[in-house]
N, C-alpha and C. Protein backbone atom coordinates (compact mmCIF):
# COMPACT_ATOMS: atom_id res chain seq x y z
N UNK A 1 0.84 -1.18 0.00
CA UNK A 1 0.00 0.00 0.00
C UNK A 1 0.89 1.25 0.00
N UNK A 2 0.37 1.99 -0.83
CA UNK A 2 1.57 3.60 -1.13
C UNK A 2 1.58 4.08 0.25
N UNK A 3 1.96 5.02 0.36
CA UNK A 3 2.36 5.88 1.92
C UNK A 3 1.23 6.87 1.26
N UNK A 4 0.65 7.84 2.31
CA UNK A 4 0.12 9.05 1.93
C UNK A 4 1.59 10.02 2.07
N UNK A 5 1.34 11.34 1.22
CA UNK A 5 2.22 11.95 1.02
C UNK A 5 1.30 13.37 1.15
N UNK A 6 1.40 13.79 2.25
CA UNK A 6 0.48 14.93 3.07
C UNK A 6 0.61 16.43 1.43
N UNK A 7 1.64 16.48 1.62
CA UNK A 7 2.26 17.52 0.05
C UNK A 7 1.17 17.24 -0.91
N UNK A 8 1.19 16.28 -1.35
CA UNK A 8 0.96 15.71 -2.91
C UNK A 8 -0.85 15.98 -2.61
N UNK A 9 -1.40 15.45 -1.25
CA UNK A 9 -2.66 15.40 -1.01
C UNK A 9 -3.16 17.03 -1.32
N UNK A 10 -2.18 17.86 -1.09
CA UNK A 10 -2.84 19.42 -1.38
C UNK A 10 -2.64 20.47 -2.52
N UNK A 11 -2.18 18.88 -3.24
CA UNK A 11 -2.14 19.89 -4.36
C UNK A 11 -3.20 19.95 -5.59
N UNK A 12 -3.64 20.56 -6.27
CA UNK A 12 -4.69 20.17 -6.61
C UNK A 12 -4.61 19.19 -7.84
N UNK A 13 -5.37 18.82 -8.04
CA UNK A 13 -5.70 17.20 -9.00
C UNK A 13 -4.53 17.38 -10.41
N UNK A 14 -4.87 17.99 -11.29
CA UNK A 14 -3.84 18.35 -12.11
C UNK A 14 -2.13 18.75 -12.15
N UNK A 15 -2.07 19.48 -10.94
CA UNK A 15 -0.78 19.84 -10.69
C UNK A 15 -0.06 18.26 -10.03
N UNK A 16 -0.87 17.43 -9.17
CA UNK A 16 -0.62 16.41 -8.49
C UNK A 16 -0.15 15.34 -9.93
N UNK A 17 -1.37 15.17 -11.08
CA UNK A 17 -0.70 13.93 -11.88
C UNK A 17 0.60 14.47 -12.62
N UNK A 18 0.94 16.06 -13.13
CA UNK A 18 1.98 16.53 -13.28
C UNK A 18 3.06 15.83 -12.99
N UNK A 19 3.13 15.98 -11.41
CA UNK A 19 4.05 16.00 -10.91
C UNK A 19 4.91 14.50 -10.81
N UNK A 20 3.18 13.17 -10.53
CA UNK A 20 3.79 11.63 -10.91
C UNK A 20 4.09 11.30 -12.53
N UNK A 21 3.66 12.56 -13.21
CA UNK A 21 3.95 12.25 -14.24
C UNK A 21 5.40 12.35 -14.89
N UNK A 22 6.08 13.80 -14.30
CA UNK A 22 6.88 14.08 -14.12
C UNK A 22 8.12 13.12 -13.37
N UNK A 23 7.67 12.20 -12.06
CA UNK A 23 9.21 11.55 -11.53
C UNK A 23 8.77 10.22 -12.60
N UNK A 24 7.84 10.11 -13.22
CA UNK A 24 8.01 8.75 -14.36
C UNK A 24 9.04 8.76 -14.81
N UNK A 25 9.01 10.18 -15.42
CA UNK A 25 9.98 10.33 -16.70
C UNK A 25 11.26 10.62 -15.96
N UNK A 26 11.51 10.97 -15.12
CA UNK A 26 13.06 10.93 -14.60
C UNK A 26 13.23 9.83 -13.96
N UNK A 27 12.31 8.65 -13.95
CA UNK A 27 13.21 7.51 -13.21
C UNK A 27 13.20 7.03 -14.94
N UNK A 28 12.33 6.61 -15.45
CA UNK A 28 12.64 6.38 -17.10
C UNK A 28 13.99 6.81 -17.68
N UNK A 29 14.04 8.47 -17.47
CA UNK A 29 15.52 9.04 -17.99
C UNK A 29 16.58 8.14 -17.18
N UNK A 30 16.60 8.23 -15.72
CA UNK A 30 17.39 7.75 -14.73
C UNK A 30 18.03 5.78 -15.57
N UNK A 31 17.06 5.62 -15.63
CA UNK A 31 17.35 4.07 -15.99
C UNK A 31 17.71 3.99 -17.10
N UNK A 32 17.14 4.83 -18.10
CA UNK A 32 18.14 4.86 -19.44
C UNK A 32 19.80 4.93 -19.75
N UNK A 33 19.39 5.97 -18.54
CA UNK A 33 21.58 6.04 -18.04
C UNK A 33 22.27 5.63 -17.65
N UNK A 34 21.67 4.91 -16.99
CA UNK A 34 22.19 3.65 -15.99
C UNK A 34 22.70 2.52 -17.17
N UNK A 35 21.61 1.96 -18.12
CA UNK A 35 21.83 1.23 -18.75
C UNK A 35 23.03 2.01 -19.82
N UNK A 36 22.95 3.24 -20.48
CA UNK A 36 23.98 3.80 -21.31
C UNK A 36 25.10 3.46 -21.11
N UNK A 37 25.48 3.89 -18.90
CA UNK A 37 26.47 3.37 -18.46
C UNK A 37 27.21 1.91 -18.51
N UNK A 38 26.14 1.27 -18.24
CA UNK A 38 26.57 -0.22 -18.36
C UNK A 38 27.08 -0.87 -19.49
N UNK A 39 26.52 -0.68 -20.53
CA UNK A 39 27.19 -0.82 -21.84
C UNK A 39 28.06 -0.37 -22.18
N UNK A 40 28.37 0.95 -21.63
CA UNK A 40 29.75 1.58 -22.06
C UNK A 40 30.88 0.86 -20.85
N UNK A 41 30.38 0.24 -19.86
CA UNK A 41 31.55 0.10 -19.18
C UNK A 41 32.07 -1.72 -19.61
N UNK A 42 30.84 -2.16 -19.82
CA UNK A 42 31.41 -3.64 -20.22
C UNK A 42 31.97 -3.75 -21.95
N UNK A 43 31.38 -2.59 -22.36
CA UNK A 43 31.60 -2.46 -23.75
C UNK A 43 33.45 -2.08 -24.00
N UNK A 44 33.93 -2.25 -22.84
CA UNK A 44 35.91 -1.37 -22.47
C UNK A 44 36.34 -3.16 -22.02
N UNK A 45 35.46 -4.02 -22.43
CA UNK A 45 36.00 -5.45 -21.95
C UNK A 45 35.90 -5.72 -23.33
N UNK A 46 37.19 -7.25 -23.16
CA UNK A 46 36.93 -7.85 -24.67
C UNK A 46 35.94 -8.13 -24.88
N UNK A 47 35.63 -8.45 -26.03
CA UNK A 47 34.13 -9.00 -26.80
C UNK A 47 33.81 -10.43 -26.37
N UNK A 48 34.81 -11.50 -25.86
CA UNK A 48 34.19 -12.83 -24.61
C UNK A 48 33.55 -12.63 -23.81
N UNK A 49 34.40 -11.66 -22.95
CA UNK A 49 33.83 -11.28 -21.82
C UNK A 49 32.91 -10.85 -20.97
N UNK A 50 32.25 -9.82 -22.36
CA UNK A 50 30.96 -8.55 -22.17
C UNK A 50 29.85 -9.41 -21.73
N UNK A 51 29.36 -10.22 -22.63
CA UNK A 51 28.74 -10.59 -22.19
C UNK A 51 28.14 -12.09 -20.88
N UNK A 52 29.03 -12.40 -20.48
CA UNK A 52 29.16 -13.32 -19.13
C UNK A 52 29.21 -11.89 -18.07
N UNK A 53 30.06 -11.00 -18.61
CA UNK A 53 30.15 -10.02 -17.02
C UNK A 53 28.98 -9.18 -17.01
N UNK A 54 28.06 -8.85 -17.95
CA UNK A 54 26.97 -8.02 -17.55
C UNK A 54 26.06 -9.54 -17.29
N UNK A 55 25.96 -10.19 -17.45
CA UNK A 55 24.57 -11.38 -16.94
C UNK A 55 25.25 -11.28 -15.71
N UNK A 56 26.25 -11.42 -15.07
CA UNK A 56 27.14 -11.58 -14.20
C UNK A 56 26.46 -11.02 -12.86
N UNK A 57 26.98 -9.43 -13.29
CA UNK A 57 27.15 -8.21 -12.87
C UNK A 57 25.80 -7.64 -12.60
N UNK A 58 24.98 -7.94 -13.71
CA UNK A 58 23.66 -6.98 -14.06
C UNK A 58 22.45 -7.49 -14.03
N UNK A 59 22.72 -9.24 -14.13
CA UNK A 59 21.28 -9.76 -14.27
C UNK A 59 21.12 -9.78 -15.89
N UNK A 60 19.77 -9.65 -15.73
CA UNK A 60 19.90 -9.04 -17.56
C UNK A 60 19.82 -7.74 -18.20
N UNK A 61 20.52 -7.12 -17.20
CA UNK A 61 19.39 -5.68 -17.62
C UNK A 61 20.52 -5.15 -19.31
């Protein structure tokens, strides 16, 4: 169950989905970079390697 978030409760209806609409897209951006990162860092390993160390390392992401 979410937490109430006393803030979010006063804001009014529109400004409120804004705003979840808004951290969507920066955890979206956030995870895009993350992954950019990851590829660029296993992508500095030989070409055997890359991929055993990100399943490894990363799961599958």
């Amino acid at each position: 169950m979410p937490e109430v978030l006393p803030a979010v409760e006063r804001l009014p209806a529109e400004q409120a989905r804004d705003l979840f609409e808004l951290m969507g897209a920066a955890v979206a951006l956030e995870a895009a970079a993350l992954d950019r990162s990851i590829d660029a860092m296993v992508g500095a390993l030989p070409r055997p390697l890359r991929a055993v160390t990100k399943k490894i390392m990363f799961g599958g992401r």
